[in-house]
N, C-alpha and C. Protein backbone atom coordinates (compact mmCIF):
# COMPACT_ATOMS: atom_id res chain seq x y z
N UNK A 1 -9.56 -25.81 -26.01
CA UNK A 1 -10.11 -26.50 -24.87
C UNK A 1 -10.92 -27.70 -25.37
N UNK A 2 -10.90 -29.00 -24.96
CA UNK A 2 -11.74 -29.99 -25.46
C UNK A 2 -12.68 -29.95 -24.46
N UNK A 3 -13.94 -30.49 -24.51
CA UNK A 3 -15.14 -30.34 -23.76
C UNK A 3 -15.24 -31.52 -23.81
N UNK A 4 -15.63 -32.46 -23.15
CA UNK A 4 -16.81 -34.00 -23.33
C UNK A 4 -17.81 -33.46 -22.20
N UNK A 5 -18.42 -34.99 -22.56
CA UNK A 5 -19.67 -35.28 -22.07
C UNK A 5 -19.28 -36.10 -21.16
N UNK A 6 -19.08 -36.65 -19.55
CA UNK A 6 -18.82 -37.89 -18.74
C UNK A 6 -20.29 -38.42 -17.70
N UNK A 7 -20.07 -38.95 -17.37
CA UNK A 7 -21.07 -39.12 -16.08
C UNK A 7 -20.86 -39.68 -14.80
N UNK A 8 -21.53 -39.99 -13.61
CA UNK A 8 -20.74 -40.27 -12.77
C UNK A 8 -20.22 -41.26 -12.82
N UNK A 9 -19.01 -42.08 -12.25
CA UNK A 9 -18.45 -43.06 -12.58
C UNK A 9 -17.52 -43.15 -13.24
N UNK A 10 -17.48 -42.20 -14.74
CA UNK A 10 -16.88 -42.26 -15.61
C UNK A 10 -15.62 -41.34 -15.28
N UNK A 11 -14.29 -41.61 -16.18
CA UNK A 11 -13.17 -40.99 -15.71
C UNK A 11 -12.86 -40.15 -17.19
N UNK A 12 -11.50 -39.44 -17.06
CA UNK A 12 -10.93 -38.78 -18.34
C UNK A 12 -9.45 -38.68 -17.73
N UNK A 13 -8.45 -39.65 -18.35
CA UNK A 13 -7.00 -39.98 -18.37
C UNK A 13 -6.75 -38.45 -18.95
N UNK A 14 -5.37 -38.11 -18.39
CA UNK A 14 -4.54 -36.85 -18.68
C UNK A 14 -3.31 -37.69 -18.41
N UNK A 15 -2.54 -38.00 -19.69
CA UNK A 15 -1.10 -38.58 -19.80
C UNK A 15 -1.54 -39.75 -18.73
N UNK A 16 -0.76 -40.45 -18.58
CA UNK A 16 -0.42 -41.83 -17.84
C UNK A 16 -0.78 -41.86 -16.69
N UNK A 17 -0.94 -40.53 -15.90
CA UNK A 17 -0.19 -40.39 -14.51
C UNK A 17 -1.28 -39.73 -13.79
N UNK A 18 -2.53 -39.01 -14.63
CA UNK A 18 -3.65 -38.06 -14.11
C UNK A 18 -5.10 -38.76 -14.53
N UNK A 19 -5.57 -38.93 -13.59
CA UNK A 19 -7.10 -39.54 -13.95
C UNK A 19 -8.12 -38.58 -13.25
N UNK A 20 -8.96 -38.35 -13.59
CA UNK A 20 -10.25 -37.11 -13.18
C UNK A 20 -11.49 -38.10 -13.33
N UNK A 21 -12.02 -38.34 -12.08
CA UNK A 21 -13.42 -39.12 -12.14
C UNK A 21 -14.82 -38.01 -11.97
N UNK A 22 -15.65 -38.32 -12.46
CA UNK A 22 -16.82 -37.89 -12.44
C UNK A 22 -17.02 -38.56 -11.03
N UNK A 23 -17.57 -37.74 -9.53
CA UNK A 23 -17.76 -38.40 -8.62
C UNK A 23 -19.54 -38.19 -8.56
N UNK A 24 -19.85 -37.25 -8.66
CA UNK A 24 -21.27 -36.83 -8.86
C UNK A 24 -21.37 -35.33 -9.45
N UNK A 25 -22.44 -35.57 -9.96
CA UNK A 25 -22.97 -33.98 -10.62
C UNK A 25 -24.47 -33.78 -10.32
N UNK A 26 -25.16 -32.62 -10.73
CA UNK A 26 -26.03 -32.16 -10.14
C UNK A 26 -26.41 -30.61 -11.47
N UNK A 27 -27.74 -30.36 -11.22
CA UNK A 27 -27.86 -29.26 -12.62
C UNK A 27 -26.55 -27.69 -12.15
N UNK A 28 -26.23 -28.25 -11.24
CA UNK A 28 -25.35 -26.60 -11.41
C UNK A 28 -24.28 -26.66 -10.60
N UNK A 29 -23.45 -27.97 -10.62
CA UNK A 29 -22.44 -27.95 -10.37
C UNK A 29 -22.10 -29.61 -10.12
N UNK A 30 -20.65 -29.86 -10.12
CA UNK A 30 -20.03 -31.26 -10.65
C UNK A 30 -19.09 -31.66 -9.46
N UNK A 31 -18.98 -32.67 -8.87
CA UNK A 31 -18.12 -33.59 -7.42
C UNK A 31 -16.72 -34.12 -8.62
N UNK A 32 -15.69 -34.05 -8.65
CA UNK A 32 -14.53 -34.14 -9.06
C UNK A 32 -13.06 -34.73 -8.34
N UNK A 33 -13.21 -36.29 -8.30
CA UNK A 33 -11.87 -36.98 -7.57
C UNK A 33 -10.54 -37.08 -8.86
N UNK A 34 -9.68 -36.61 -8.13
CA UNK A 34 -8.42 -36.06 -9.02
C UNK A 34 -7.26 -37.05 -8.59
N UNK A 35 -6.97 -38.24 -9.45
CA UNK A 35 -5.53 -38.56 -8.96
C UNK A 35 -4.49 -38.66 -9.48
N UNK A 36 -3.80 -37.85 -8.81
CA UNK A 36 -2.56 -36.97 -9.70
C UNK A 36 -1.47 -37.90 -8.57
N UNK A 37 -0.07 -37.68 -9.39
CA UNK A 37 1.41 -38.12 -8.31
C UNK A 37 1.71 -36.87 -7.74
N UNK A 38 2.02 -36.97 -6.47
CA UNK A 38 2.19 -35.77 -5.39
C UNK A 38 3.00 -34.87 -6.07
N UNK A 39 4.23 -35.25 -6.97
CA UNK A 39 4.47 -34.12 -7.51
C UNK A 39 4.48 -32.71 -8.28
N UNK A 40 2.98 -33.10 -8.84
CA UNK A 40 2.02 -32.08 -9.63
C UNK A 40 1.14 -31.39 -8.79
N UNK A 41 1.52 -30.12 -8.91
CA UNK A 41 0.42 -29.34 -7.82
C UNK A 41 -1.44 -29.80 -8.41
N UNK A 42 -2.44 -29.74 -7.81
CA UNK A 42 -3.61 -29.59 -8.23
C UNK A 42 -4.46 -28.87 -7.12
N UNK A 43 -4.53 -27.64 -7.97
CA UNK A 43 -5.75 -26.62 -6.84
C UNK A 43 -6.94 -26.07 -8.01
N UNK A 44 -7.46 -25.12 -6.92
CA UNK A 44 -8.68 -24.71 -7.94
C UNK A 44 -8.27 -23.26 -8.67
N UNK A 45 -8.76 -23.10 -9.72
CA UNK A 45 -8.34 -21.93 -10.38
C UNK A 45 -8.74 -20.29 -9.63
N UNK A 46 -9.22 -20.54 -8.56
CA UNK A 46 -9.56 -19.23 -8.10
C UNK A 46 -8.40 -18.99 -6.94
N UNK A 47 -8.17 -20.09 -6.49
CA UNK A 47 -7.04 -20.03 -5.29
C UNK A 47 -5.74 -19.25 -6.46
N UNK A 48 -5.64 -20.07 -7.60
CA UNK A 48 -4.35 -19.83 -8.00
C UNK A 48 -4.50 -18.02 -8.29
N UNK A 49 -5.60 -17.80 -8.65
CA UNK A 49 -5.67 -16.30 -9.28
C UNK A 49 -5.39 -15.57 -7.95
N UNK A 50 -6.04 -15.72 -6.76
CA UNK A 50 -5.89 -15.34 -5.87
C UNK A 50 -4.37 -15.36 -4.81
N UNK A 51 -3.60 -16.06 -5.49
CA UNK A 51 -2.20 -16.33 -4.87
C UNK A 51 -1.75 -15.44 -5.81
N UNK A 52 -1.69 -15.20 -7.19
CA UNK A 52 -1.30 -14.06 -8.42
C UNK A 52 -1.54 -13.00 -7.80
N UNK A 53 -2.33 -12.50 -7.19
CA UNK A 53 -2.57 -11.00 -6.96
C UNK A 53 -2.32 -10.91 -5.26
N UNK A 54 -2.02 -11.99 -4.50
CA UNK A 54 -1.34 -11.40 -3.07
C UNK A 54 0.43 -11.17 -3.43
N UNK A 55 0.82 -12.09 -4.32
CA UNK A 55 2.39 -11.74 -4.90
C UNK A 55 2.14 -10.43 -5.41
N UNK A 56 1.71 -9.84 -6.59
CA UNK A 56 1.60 -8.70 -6.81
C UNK A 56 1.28 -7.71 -5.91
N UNK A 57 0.77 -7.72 -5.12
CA UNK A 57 0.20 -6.77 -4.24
C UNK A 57 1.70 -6.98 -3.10
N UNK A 58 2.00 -7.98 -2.62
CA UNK A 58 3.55 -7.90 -2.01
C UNK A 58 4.45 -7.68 -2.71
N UNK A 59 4.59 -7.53 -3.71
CA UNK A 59 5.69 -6.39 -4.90
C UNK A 59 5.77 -5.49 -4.74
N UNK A 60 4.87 -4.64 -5.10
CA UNK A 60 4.03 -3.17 -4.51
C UNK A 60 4.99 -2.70 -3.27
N UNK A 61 4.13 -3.55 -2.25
CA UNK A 61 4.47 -3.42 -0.98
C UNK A 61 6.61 -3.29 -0.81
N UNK A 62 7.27 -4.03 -1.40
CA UNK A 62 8.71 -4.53 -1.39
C UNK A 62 9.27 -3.11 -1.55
N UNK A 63 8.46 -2.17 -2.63
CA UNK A 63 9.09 -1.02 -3.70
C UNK A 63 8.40 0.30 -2.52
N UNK A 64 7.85 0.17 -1.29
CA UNK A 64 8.15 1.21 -0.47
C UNK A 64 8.44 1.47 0.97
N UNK A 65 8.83 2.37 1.30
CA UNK A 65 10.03 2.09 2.24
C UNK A 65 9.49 2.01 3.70
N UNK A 66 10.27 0.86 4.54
CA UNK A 66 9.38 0.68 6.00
C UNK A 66 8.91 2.15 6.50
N UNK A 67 9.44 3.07 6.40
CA UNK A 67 8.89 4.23 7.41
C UNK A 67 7.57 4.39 6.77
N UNK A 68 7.36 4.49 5.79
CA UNK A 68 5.69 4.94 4.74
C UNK A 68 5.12 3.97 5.13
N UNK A 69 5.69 2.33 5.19
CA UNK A 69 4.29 1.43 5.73
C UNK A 69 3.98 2.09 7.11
N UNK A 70 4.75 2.35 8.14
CA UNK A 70 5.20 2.43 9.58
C UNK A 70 4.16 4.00 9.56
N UNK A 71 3.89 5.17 8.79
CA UNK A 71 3.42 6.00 8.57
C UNK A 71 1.92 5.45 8.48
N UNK A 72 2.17 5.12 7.53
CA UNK A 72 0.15 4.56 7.03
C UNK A 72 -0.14 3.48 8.16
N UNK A 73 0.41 2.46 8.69
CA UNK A 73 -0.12 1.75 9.75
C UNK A 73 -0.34 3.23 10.69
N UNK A 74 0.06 3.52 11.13
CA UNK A 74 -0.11 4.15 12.17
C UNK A 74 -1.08 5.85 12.47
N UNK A 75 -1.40 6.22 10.84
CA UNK A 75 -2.35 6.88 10.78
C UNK A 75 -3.93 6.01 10.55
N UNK A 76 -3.91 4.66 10.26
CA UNK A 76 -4.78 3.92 10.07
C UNK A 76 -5.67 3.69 11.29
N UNK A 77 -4.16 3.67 12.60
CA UNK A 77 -4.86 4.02 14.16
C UNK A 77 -6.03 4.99 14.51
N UNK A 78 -5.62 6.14 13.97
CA UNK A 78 -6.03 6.63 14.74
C UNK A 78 -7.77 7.05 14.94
């Protein structure tokens, strides 16, 4: 992982095509304008972890059979 030092104003090039500006910072947390070409996804790393484990958790779900969901929904009623 490389670390720098930036400040506001200041940017950090990623290949040709990705620029990351320092928009503002603050002692415990940093403002971040990202301009990427629409074709590169850019999200935050918690969304992505969080999209990892609703796929997994709908895997799960794929490997048992509608009547057992149709069972557990419906004792969940009552």
């Amino acid at each position: 992982m490389l670390v720098i030092r930036r400040r506001p104003g200041q940017s950090v090039l990623i290949g040709d095509d990705i620029e990351i500006e320092i928009i503002e910072s603050g002692p415990s947390r940093v403002k971040l304008g990202i301009r990427a070409p629409q074709s590169v996804p850019v999200m935050r790393g918690e969304v992505r972890q969080t999209r990892a484990e609703n796929l997994a958790a709908s895997r799960t779900l794929d490997a048992v059979a509608p009547g057992e969901i149709a069972a557990v929904l419906g004792a969940a009623r009552l």
